[in-house]
PDB file of N, CA and C in Angstrom:
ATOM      1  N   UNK A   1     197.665-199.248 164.001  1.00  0.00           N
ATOM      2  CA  UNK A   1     197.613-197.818 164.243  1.00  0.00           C
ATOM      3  C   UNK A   1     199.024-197.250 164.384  1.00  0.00           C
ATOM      4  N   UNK A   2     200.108-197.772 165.078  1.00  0.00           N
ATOM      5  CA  UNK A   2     201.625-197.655 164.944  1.00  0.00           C
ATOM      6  C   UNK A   2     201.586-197.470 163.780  1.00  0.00           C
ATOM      7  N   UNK A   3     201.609-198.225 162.784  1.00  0.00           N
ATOM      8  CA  UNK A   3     202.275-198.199 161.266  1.00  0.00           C
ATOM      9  C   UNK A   3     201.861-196.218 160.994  1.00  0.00           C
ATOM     10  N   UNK A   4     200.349-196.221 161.180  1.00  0.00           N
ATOM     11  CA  UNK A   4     199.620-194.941 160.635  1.00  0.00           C
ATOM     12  C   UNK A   4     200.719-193.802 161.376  1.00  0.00           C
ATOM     13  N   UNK A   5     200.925-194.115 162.695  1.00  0.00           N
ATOM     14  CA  UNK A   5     201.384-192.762 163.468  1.00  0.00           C
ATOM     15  C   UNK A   5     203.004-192.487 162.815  1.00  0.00           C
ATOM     16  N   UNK A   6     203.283-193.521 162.516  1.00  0.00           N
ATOM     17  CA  UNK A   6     204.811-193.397 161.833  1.00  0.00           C
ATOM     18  C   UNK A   6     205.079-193.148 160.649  1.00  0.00           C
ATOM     19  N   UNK A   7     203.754-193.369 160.021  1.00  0.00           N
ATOM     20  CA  UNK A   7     203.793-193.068 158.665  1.00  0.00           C
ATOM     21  C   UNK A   7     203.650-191.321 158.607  1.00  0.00           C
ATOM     22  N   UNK A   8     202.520-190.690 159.442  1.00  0.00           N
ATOM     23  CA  UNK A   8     202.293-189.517 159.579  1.00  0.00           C
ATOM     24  C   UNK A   8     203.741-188.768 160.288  1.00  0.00           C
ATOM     25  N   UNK A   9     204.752-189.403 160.522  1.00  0.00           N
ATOM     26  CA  UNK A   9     206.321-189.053 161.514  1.00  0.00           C
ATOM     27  C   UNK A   9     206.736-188.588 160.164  1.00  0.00           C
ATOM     28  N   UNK A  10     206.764-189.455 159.629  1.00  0.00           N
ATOM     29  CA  UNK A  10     207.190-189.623 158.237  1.00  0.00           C
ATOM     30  C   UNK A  10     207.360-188.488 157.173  1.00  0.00           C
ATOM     31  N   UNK A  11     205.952-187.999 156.845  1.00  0.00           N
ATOM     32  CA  UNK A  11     205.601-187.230 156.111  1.00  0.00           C
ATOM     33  C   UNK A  11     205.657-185.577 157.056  1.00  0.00           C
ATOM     34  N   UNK A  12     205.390-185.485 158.123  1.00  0.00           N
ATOM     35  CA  UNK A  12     206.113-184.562 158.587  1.00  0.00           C
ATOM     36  C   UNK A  12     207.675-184.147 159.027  1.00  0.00           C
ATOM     37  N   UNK A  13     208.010-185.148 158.380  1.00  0.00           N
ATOM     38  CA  UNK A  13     209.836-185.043 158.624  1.00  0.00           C
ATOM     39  C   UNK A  13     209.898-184.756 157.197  1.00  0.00           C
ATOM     40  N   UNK A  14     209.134-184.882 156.403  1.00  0.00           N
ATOM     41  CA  UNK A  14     209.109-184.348 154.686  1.00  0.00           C
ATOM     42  C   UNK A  14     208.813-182.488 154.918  1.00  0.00           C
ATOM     43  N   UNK A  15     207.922-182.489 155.709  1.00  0.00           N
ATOM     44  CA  UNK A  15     207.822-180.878 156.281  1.00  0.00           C
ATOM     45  C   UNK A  15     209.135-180.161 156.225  1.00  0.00           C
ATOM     46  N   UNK A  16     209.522-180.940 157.508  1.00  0.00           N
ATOM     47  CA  UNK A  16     210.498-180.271 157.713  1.00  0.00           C
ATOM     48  C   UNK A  16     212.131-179.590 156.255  1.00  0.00           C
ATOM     49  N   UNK A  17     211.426-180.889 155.383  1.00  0.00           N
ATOM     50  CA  UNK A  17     212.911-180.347 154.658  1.00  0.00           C
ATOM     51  C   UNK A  17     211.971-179.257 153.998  1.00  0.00           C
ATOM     52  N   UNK A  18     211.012-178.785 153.486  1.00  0.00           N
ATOM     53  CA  UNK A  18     210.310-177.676 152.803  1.00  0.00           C
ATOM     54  C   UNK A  18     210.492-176.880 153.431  1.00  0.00           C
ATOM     55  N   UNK A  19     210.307-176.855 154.789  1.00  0.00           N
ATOM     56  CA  UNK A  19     211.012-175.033 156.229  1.00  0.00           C
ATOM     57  C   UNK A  19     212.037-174.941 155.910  1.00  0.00           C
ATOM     58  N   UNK A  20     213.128-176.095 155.840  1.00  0.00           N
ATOM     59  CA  UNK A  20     214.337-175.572 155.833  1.00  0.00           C
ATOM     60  C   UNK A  20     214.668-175.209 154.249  1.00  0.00           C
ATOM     61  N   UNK A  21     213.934-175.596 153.573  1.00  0.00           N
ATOM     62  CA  UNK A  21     214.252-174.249 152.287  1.00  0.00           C
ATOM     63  C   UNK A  21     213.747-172.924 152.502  1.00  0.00           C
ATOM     64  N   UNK A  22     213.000-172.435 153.223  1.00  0.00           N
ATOM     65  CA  UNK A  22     212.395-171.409 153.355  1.00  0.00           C
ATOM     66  C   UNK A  22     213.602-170.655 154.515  1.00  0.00           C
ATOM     67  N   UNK A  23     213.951-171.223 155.030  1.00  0.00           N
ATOM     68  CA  UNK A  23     214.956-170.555 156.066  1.00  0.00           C
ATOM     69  C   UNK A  23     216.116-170.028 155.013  1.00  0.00           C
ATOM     70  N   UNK A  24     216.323-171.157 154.562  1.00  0.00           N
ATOM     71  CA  UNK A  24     217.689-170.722 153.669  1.00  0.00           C
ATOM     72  C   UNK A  24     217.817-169.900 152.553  1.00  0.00           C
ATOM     73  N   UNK A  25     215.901-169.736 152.004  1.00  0.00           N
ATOM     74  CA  UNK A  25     215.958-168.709 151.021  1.00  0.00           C
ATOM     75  C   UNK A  25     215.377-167.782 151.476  1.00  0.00           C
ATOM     76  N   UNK A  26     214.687-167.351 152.793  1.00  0.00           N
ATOM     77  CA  UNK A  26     214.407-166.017 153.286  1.00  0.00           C
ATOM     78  C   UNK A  26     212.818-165.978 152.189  1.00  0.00           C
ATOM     79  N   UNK A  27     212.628-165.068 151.616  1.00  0.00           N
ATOM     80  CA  UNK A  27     213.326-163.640 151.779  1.00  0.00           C
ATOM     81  C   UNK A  27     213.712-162.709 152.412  1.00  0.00           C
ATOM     82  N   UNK A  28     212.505-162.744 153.542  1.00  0.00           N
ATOM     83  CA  UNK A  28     212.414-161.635 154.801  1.00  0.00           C
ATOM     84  C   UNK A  28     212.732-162.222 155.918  1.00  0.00           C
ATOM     85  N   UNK A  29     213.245-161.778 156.798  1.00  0.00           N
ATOM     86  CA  UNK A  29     213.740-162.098 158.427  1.00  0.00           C
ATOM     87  C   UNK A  29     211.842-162.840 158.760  1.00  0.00           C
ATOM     88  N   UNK A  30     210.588-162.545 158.439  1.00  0.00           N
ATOM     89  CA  UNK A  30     209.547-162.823 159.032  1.00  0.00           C
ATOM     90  C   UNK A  30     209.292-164.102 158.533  1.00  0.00           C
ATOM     91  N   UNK A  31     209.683-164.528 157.171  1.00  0.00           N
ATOM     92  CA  UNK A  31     209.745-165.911 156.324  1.00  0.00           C
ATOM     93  C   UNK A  31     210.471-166.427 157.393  1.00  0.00           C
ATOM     94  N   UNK A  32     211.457-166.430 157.626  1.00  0.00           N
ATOM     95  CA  UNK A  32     212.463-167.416 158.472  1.00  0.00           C
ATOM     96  C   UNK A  32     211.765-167.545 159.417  1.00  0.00           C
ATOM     97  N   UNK A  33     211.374-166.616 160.122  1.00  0.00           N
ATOM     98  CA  UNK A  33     210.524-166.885 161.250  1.00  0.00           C
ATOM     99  C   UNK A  33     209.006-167.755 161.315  1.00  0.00           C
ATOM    100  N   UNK A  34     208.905-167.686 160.586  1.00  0.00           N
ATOM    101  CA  UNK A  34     207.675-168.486 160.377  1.00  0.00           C
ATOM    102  C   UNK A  34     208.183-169.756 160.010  1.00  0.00           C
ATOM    103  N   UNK A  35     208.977-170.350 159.294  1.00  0.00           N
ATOM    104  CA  UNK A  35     209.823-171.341 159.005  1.00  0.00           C
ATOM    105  C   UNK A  35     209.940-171.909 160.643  1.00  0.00           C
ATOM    106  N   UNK A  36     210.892-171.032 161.112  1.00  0.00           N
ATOM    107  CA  UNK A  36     211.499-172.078 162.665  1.00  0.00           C
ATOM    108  C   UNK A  36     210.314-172.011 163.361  1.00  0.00           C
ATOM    109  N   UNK A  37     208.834-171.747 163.526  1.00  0.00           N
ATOM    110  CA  UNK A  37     207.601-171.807 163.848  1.00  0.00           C
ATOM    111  C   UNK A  37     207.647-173.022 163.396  1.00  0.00           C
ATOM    112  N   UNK A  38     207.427-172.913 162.150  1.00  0.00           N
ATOM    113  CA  UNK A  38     206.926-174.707 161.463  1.00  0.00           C
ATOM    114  C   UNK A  38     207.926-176.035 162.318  1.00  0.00           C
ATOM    115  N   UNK A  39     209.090-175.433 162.302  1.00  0.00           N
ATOM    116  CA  UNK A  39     209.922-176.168 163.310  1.00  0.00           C
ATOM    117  C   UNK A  39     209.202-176.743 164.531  1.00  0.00           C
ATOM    118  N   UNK A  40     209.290-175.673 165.412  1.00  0.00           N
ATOM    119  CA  UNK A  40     208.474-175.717 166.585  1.00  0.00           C
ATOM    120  C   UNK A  40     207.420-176.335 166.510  1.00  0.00           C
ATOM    121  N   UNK A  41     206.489-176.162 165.745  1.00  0.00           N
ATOM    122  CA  UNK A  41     205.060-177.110 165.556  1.00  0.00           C
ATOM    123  C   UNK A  41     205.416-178.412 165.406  1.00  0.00           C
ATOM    124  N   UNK A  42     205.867-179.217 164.298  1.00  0.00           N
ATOM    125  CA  UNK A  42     206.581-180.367 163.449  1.00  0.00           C
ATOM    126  C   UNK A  42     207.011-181.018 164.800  1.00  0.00           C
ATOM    127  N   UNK A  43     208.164-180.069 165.393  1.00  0.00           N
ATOM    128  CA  UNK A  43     208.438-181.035 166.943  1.00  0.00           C
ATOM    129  C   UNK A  43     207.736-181.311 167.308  1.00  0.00           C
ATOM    130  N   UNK A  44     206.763-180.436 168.046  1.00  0.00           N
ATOM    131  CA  UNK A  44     206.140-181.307 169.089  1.00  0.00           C
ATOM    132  C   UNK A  44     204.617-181.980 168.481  1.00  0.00           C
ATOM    133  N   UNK A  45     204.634-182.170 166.978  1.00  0.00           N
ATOM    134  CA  UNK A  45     203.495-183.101 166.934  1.00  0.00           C
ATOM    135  C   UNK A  45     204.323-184.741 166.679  1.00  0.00           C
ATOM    136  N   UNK A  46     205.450-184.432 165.984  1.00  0.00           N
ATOM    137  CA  UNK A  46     206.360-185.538 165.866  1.00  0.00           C
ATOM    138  C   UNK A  46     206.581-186.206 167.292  1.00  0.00           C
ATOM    139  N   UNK A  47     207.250-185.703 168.151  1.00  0.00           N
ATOM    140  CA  UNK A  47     206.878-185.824 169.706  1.00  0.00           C
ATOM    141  C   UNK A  47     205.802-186.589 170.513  1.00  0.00           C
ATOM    142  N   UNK A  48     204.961-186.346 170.123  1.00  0.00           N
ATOM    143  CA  UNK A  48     203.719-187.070 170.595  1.00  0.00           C
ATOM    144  C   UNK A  48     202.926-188.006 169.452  1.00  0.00           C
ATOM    145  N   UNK A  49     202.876-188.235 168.503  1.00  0.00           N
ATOM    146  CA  UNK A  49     203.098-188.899 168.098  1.00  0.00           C
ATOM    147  C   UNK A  49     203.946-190.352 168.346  1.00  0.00           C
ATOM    148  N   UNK A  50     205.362-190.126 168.631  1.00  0.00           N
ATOM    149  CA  UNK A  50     206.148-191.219 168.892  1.00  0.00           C
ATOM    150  C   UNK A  50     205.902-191.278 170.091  1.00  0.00           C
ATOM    151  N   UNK A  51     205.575-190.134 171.318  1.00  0.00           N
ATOM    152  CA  UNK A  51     205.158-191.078 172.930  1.00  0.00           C
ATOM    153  C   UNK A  51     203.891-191.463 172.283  1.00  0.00           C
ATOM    154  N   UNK A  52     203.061-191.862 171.898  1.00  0.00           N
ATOM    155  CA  UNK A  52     201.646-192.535 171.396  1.00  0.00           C
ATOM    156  C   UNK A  52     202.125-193.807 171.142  1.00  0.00           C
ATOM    157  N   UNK A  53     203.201-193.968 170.193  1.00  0.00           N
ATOM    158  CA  UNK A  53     203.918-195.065 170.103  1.00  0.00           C
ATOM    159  C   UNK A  53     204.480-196.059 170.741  1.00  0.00           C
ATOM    160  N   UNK A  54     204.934-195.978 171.222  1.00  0.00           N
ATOM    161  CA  UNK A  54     206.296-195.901 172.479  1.00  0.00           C
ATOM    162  C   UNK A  54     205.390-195.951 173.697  1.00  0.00           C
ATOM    163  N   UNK A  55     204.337-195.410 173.752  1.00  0.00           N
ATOM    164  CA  UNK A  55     203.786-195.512 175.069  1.00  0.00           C
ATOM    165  C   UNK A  55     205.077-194.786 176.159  1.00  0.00           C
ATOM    166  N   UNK A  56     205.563-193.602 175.960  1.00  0.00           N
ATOM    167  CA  UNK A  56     206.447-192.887 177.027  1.00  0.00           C
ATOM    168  C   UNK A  56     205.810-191.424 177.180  1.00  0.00           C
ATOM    169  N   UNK A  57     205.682-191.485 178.088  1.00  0.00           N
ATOM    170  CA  UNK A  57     204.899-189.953 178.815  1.00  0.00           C
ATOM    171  C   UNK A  57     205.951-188.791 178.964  1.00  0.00           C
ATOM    172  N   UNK A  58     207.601-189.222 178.963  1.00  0.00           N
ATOM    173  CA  UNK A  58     208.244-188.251 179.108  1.00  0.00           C
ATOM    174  C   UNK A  58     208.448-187.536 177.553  1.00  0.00           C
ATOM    175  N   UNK A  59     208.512-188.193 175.906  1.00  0.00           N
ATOM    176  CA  UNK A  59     207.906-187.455 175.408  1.00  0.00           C
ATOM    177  C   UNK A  59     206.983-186.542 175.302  1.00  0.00           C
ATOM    178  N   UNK A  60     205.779-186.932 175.193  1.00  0.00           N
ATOM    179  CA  UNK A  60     204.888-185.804 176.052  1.00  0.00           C
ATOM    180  C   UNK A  60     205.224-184.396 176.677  1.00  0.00           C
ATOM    181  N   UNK A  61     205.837-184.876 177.716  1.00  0.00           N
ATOM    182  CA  UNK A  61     206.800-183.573 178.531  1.00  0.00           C
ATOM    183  C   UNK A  61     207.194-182.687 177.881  1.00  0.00           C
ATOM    184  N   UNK A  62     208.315-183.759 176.955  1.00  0.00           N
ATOM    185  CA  UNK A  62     209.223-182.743 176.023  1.00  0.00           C
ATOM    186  C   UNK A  62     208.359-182.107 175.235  1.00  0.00           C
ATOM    187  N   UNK A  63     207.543-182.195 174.665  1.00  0.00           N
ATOM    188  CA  UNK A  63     206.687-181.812 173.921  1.00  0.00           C
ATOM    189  C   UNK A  63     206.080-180.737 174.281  1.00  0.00           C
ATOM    190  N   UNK A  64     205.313-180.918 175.311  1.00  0.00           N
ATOM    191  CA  UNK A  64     204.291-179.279 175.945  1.00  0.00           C
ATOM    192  C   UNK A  64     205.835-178.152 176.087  1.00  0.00           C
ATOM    193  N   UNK A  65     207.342-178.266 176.740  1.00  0.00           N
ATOM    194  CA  UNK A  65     208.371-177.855 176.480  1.00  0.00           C
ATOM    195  C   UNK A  65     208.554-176.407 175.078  1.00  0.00           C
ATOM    196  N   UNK A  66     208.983-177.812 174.232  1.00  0.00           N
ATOM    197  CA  UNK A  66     208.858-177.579 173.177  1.00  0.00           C
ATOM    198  C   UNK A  66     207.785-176.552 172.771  1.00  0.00           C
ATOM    199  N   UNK A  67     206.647-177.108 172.866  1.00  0.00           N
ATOM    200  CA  UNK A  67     205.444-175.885 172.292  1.00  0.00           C
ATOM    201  C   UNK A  67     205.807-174.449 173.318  1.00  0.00           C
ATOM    202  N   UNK A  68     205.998-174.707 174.819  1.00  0.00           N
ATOM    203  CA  UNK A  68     205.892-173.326 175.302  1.00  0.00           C
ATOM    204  C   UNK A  68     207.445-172.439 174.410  1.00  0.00           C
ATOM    205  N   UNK A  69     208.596-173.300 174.141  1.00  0.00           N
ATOM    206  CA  UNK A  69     209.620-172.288 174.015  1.00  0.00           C
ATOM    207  C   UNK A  69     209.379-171.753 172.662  1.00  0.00           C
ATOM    208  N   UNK A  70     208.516-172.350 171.316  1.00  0.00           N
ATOM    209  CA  UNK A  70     208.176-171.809 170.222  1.00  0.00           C
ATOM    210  C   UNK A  70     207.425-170.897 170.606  1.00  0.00           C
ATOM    211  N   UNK A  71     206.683-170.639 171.245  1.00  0.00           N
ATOM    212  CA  UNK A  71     205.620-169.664 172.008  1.00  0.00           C
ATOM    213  C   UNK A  71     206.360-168.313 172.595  1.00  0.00           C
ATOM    214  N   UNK A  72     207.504-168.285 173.357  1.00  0.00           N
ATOM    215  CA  UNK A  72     208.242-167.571 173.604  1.00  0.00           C
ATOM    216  C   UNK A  72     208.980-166.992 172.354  1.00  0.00           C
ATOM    217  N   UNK A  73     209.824-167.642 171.449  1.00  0.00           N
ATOM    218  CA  UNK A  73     210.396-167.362 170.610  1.00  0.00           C
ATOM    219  C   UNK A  73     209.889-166.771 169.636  1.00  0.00           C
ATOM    220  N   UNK A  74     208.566-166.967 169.424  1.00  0.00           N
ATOM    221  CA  UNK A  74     207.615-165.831 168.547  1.00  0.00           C
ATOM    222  C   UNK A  74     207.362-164.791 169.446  1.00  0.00           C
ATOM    223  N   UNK A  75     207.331-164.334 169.875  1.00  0.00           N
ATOM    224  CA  UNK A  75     206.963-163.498 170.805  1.00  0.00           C
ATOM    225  C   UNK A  75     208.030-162.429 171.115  1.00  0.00           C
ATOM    226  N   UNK A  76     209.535-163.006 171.154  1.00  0.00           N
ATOM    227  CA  UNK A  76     210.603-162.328 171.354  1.00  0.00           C
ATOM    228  C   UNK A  76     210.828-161.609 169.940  1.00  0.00           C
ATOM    229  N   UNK A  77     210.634-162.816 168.857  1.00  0.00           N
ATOM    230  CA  UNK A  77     210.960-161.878 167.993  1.00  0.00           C
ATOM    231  C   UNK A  77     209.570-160.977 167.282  1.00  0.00           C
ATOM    232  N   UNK A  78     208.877-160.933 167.568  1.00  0.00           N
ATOM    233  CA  UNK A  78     207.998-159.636 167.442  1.00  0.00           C
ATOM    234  C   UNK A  78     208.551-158.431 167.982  1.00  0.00           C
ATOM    235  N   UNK A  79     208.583-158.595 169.198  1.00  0.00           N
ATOM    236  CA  UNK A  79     208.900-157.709 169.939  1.00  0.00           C
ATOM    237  C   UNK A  79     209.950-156.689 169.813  1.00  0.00           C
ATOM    238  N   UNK A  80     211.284-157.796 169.336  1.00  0.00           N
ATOM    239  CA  UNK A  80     212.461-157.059 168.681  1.00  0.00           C
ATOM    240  C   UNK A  80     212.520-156.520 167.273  1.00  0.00           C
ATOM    241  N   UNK A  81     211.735-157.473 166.031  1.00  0.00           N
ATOM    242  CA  UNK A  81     211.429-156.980 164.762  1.00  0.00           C
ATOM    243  C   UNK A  81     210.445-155.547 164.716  1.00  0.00           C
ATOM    244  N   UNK A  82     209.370-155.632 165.044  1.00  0.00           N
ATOM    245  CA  UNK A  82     208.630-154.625 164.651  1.00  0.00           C
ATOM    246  C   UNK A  82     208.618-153.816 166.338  1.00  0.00           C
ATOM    247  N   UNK A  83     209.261-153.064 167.083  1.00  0.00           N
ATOM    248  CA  UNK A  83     209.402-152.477 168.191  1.00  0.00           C
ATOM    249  C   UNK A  83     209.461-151.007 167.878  1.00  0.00           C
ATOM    250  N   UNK A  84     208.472-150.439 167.732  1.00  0.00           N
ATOM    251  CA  UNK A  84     208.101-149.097 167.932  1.00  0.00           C
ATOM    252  C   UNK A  84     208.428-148.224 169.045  1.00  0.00           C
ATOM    253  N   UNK A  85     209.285-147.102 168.931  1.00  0.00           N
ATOM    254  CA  UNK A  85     209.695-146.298 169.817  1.00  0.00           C
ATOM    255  C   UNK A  85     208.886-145.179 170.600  1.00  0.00           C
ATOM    256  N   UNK A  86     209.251-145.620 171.597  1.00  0.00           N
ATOM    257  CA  UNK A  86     208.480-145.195 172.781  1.00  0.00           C
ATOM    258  C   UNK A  86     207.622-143.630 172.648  1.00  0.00           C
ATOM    259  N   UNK A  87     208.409-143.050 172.216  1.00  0.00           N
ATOM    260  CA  UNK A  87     207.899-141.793 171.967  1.00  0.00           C
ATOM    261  C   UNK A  87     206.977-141.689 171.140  1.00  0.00           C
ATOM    262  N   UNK A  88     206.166-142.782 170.495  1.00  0.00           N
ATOM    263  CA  UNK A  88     204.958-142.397 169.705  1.00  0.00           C
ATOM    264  C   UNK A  88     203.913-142.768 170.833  1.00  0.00           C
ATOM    265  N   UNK A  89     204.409-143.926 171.941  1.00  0.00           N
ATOM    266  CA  UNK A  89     203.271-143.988 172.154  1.00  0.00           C
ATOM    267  C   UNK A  89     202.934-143.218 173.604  1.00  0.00           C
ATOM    268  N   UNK A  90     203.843-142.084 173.601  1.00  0.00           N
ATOM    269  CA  UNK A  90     203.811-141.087 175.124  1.00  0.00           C
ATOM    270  C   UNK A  90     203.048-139.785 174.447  1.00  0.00           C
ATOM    271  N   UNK A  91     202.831-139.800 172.933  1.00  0.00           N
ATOM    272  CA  UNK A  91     202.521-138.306 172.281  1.00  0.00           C
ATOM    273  C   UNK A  91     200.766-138.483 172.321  1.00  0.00           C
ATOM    274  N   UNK A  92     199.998-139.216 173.267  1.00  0.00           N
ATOM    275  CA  UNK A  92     198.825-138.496 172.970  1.00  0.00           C
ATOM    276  C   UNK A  92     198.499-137.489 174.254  1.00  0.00           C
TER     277      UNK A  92
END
């Protein structure tokens, strides 16, 4: 079952080089963003995965980490990309 979980490390570290073309060719600021999402995901399944391995729980850790700060980081940039000014939403 090791061999399987490393093999699956594997092929998501193949992920990762497909995001990072997408980062580097854009088009839109929301492509990229969705890109360093895939990031964020890729970590922390790669992450647990290898504590499965390894049998180490502080992976793990890093991992739930990991997922909350991708969680934040989408979130920030919503907020700053598409941020609608206040005054539409004081006019009803």
């Amino acid at each position: 079952m090791e061999t399987f979980y490393l093999a699956l490390v594997f092929f998501l570290l193949l992920n990762l080089g497909a995001g990072m073309w997408r980062v580097l060719q854009g088009p839109t600021a929301a492509d990229r963003m969705m890109a360093a999402q895939l990031f964020g995901t890729t970590s922390v399944a790669v992450l647990l995965l290898l504590g499965q391995v390894e049998g180490d729980s502080a992976l793990h850790d890093v991992a739930l980490v990991f997922a909350l700060l991708a969680a934040v980081t989408a979130v920030a940039f919503v907020r700053r990309a598409w941020s609608e000014p206040e005054k539409e939403h004081d006019s009803k």
